[in-house]
PDB file of N, CA and C in Angstrom:
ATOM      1  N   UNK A   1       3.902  -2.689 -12.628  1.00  0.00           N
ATOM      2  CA  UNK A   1       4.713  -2.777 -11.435  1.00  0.00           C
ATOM      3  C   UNK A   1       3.944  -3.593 -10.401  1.00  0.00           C
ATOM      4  N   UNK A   2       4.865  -4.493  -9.623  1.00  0.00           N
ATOM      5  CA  UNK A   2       3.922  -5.461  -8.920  1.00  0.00           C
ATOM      6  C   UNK A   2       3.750  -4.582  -7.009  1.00  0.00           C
ATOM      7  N   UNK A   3       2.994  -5.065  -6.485  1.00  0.00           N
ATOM      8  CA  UNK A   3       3.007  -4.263  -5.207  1.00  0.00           C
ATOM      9  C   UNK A   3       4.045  -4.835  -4.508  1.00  0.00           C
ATOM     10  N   UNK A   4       4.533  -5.563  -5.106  1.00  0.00           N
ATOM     11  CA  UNK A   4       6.274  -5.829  -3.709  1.00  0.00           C
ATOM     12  C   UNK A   4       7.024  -4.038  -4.205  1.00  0.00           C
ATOM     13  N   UNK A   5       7.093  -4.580  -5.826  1.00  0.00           N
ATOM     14  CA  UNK A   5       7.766  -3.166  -6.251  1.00  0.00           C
ATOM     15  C   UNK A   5       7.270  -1.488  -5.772  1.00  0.00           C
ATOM     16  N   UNK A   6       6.023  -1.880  -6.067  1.00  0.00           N
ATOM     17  CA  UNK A   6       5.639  -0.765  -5.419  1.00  0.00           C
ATOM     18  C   UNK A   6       5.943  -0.200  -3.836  1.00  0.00           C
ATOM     19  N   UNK A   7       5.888  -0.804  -3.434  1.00  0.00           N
ATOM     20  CA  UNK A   7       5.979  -0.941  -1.708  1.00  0.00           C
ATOM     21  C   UNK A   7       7.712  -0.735  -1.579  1.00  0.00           C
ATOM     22  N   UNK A   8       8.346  -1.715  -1.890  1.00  0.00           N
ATOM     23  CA  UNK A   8       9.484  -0.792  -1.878  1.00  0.00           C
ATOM     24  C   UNK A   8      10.034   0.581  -2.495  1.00  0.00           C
ATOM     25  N   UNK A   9       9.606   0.537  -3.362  1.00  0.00           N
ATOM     26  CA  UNK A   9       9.453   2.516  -3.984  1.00  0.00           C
ATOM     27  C   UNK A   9       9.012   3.404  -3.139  1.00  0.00           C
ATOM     28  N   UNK A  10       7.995   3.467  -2.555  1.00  0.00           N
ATOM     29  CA  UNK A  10       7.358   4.031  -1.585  1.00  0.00           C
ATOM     30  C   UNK A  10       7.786   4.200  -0.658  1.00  0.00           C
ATOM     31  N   UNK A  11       8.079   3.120   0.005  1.00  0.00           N
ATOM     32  CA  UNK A  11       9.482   3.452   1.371  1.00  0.00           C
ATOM     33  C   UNK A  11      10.341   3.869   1.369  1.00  0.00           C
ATOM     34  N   UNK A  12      11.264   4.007   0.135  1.00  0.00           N
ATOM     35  CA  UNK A  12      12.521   4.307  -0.254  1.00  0.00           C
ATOM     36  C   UNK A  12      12.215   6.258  -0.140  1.00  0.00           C
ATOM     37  N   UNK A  13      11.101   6.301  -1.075  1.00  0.00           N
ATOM     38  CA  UNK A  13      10.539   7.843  -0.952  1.00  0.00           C
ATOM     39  C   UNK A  13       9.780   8.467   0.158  1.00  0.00           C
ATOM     40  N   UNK A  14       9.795   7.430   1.114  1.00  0.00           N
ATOM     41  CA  UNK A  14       9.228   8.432   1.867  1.00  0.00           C
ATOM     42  C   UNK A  14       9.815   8.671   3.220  1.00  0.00           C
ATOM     43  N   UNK A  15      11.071   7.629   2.906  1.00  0.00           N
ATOM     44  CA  UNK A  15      12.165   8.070   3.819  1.00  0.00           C
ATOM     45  C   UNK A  15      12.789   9.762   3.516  1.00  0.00           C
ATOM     46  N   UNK A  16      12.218  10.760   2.482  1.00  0.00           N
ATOM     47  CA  UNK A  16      12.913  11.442   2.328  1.00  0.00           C
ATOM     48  C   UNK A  16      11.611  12.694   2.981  1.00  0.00           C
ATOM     49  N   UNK A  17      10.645  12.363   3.499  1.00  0.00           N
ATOM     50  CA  UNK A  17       9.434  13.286   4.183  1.00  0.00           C
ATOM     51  C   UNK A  17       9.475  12.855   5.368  1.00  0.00           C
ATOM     52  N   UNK A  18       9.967  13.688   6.273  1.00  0.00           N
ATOM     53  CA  UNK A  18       9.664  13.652   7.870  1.00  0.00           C
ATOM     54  C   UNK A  18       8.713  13.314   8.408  1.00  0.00           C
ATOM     55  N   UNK A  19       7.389  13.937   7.616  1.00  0.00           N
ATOM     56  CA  UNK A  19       5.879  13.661   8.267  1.00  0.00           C
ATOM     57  C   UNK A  19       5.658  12.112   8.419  1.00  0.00           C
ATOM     58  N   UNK A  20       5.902  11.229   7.165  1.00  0.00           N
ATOM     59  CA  UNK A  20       5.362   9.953   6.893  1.00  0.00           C
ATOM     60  C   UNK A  20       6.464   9.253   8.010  1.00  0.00           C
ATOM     61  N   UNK A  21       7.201   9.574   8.710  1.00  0.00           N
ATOM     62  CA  UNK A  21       8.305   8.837   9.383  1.00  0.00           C
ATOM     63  C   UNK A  21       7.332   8.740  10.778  1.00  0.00           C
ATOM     64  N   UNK A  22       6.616   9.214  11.174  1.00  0.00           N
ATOM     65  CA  UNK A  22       5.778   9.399  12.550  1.00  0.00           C
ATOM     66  C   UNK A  22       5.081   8.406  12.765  1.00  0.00           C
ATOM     67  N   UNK A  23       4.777   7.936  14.299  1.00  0.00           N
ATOM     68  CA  UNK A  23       3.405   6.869  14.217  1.00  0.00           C
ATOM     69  C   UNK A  23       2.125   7.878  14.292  1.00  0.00           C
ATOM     70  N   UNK A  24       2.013   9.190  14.260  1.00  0.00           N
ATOM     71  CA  UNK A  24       0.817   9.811  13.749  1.00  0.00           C
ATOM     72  C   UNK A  24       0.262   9.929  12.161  1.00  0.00           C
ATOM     73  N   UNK A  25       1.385   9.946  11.550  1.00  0.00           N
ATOM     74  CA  UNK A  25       0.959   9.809  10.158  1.00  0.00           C
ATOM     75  C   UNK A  25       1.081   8.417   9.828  1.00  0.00           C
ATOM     76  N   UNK A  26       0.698   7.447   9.874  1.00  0.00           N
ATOM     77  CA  UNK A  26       0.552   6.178   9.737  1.00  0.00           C
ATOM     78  C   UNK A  26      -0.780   5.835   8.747  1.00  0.00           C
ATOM     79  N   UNK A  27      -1.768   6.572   9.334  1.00  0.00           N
ATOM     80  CA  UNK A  27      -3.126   6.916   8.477  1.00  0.00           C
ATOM     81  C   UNK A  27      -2.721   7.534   6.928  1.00  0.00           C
ATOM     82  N   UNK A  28      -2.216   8.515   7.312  1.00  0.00           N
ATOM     83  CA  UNK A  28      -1.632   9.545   6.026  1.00  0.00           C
ATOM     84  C   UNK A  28      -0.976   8.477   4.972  1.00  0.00           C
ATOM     85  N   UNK A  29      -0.186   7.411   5.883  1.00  0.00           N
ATOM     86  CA  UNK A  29       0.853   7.164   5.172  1.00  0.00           C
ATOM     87  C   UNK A  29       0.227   6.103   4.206  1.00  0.00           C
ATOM     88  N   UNK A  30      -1.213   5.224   5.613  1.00  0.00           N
ATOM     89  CA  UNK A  30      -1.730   4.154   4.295  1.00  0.00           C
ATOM     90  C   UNK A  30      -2.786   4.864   3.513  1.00  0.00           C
ATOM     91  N   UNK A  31      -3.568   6.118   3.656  1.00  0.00           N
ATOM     92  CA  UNK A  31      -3.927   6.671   2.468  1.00  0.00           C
ATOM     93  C   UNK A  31      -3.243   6.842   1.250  1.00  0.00           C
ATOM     94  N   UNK A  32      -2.041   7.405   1.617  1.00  0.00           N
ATOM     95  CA  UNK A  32      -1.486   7.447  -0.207  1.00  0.00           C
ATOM     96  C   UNK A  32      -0.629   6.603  -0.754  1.00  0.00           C
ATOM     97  N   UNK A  33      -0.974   5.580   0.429  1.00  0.00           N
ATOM     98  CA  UNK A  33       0.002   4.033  -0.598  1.00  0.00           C
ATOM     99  C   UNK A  33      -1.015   3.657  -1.145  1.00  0.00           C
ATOM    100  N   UNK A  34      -2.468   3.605  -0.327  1.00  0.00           N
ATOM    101  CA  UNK A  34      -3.494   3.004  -1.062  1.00  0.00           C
ATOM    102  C   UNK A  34      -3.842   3.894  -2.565  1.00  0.00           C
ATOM    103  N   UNK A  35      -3.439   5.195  -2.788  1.00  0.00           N
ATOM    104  CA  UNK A  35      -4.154   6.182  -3.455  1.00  0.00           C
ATOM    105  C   UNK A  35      -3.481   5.462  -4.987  1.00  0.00           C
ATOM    106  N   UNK A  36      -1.739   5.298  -4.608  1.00  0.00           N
ATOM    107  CA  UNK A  36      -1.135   4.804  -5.530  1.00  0.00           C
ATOM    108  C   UNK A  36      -1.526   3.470  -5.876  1.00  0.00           C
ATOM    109  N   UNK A  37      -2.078   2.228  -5.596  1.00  0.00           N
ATOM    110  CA  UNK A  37      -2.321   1.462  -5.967  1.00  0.00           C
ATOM    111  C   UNK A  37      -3.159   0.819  -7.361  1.00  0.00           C
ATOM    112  N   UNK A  38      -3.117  -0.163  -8.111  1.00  0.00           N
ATOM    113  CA  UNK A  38      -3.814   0.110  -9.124  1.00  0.00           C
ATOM    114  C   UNK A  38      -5.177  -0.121  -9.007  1.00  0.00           C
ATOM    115  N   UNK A  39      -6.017   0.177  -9.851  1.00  0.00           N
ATOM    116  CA  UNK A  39      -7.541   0.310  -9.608  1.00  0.00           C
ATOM    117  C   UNK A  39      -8.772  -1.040  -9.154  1.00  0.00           C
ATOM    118  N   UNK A  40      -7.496  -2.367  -9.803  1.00  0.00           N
ATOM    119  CA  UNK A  40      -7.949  -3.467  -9.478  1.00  0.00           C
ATOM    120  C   UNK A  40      -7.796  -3.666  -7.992  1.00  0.00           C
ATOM    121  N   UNK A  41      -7.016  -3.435  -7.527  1.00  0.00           N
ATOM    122  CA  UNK A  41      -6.497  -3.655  -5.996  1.00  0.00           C
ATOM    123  C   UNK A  41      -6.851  -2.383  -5.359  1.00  0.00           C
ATOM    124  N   UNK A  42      -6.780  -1.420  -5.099  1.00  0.00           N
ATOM    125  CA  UNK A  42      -7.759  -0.434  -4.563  1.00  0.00           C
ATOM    126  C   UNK A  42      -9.122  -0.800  -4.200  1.00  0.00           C
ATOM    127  N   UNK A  43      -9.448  -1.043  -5.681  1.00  0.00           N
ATOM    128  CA  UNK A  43     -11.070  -1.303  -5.176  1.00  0.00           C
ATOM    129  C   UNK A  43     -11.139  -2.311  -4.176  1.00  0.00           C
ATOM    130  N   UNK A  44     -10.477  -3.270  -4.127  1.00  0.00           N
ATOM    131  CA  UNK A  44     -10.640  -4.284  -3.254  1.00  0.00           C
ATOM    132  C   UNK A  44     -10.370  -3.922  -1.653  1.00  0.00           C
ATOM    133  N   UNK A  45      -9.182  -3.243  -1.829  1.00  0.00           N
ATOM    134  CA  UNK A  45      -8.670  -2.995  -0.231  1.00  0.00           C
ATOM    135  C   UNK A  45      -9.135  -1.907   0.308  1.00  0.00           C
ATOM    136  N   UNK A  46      -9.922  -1.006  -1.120  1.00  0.00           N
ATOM    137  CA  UNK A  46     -10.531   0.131  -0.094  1.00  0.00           C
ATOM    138  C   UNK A  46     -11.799   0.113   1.157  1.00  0.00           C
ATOM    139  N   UNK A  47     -12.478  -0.890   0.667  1.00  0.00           N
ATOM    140  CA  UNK A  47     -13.123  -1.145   1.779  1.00  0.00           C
ATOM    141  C   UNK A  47     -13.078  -1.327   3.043  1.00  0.00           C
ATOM    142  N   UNK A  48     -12.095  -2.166   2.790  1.00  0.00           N
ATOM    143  CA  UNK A  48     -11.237  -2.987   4.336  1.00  0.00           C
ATOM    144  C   UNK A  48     -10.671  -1.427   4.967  1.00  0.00           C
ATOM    145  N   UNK A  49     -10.458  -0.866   4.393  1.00  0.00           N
ATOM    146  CA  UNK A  49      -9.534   0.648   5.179  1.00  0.00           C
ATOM    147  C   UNK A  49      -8.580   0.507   6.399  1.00  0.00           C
ATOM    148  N   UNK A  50      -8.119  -0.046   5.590  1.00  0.00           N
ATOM    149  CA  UNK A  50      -6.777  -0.650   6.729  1.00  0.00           C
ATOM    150  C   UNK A  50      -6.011   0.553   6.795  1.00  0.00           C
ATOM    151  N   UNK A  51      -5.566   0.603   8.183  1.00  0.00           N
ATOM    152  CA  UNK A  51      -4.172   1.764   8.720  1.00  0.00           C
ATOM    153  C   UNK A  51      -3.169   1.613   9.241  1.00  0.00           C
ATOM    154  N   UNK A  52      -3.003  -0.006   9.146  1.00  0.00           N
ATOM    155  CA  UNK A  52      -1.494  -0.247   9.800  1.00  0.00           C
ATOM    156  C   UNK A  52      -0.960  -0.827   8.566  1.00  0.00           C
ATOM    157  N   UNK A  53       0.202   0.614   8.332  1.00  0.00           N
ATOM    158  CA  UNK A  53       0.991   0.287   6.783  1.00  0.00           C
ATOM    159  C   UNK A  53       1.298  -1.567   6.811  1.00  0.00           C
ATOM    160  N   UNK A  54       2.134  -1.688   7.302  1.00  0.00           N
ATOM    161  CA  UNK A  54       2.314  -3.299   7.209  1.00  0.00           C
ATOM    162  C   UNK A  54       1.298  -4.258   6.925  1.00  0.00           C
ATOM    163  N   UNK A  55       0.345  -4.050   7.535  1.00  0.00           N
ATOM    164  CA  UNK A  55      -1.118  -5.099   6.941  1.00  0.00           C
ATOM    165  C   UNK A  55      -1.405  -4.770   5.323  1.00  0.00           C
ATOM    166  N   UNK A  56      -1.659  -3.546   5.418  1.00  0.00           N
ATOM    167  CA  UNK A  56      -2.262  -2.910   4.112  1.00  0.00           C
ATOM    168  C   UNK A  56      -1.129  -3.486   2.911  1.00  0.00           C
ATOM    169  N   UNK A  57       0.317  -3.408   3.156  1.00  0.00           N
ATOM    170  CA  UNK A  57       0.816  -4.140   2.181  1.00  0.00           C
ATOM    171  C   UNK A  57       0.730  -5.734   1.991  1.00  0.00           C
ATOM    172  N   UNK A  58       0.721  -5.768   3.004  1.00  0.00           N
ATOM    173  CA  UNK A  58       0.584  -7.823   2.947  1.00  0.00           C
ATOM    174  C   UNK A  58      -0.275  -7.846   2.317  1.00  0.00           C
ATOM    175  N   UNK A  59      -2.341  -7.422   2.522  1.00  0.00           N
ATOM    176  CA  UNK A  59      -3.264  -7.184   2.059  1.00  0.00           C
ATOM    177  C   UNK A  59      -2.871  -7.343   0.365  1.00  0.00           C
ATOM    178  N   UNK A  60      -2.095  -6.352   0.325  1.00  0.00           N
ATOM    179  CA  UNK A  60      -2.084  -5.814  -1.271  1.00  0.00           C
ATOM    180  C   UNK A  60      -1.541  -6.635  -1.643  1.00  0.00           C
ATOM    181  N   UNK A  61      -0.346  -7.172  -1.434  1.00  0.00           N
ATOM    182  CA  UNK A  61       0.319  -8.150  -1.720  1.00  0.00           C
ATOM    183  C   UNK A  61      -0.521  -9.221  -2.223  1.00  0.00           C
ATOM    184  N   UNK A  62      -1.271  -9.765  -1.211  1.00  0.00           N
ATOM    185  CA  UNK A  62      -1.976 -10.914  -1.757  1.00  0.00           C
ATOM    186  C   UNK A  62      -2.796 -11.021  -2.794  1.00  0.00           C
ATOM    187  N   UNK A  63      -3.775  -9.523  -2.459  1.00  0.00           N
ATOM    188  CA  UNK A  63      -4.413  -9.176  -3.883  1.00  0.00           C
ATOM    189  C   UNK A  63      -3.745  -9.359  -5.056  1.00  0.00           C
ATOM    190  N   UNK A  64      -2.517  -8.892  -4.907  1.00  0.00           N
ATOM    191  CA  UNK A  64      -1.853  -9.051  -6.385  1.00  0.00           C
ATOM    192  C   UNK A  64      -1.653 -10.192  -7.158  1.00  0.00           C
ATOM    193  N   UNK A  65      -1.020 -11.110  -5.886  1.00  0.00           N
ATOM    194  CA  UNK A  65      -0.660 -12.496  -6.149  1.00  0.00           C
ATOM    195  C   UNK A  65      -1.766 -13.175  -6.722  1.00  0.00           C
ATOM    196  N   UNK A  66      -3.458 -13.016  -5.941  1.00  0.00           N
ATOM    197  CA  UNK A  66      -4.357 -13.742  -6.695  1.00  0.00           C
ATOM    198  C   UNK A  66      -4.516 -13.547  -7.767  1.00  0.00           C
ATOM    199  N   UNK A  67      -4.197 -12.024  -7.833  1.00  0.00           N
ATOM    200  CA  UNK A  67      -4.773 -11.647  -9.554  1.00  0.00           C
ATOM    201  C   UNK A  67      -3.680 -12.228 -10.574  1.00  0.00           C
ATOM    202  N   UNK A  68      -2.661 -12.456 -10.075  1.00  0.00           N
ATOM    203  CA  UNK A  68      -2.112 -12.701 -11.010  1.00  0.00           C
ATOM    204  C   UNK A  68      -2.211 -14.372 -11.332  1.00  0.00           C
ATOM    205  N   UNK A  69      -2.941 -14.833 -10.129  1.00  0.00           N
ATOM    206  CA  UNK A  69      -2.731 -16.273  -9.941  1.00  0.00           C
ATOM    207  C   UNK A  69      -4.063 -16.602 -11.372  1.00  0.00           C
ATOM    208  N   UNK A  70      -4.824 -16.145 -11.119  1.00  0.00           N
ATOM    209  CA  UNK A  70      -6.353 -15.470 -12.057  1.00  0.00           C
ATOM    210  C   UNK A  70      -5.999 -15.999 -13.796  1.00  0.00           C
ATOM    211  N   UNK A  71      -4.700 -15.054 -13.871  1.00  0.00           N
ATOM    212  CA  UNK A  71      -4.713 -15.133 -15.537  1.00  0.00           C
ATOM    213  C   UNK A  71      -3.626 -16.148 -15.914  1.00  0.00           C
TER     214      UNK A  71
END
């Protein structure tokens, strides 16, 4: 699954949890998008520890794109 896909899955589900709808859980929210991510792209973006959901997907996004640009 590519992280566009992912990222829209995620939103779709987490429109259905009140908590993740808050600008306090924003942190929460890019912890367990990051948690879901795959291990190639994790490792990369965990460092950066980004918390504004929107970056963290672009971020990922790109990761993906290189990797895929890679093979």
């Amino acid at each position: 699954m590519s992280v566009a896909d992912y990222a829209i899955k995620f939103e779709s589900l987490c429109s259905f949890s009140p908590h993740y709808n808050t600008l306090e859980a924003e942190n929460d929210k890019c912890v367990k998008f990051e948690s879901g991510l795959r291990p190639d792209i994790k490792h990369l973006i965990g460092f950066s520890q980004i918390r504004d959901f929107a970056t963290l997907v672009d971020k990922s996004r790109i990761c993906d794109d290189d990797g895929k640009a890679k093979t």
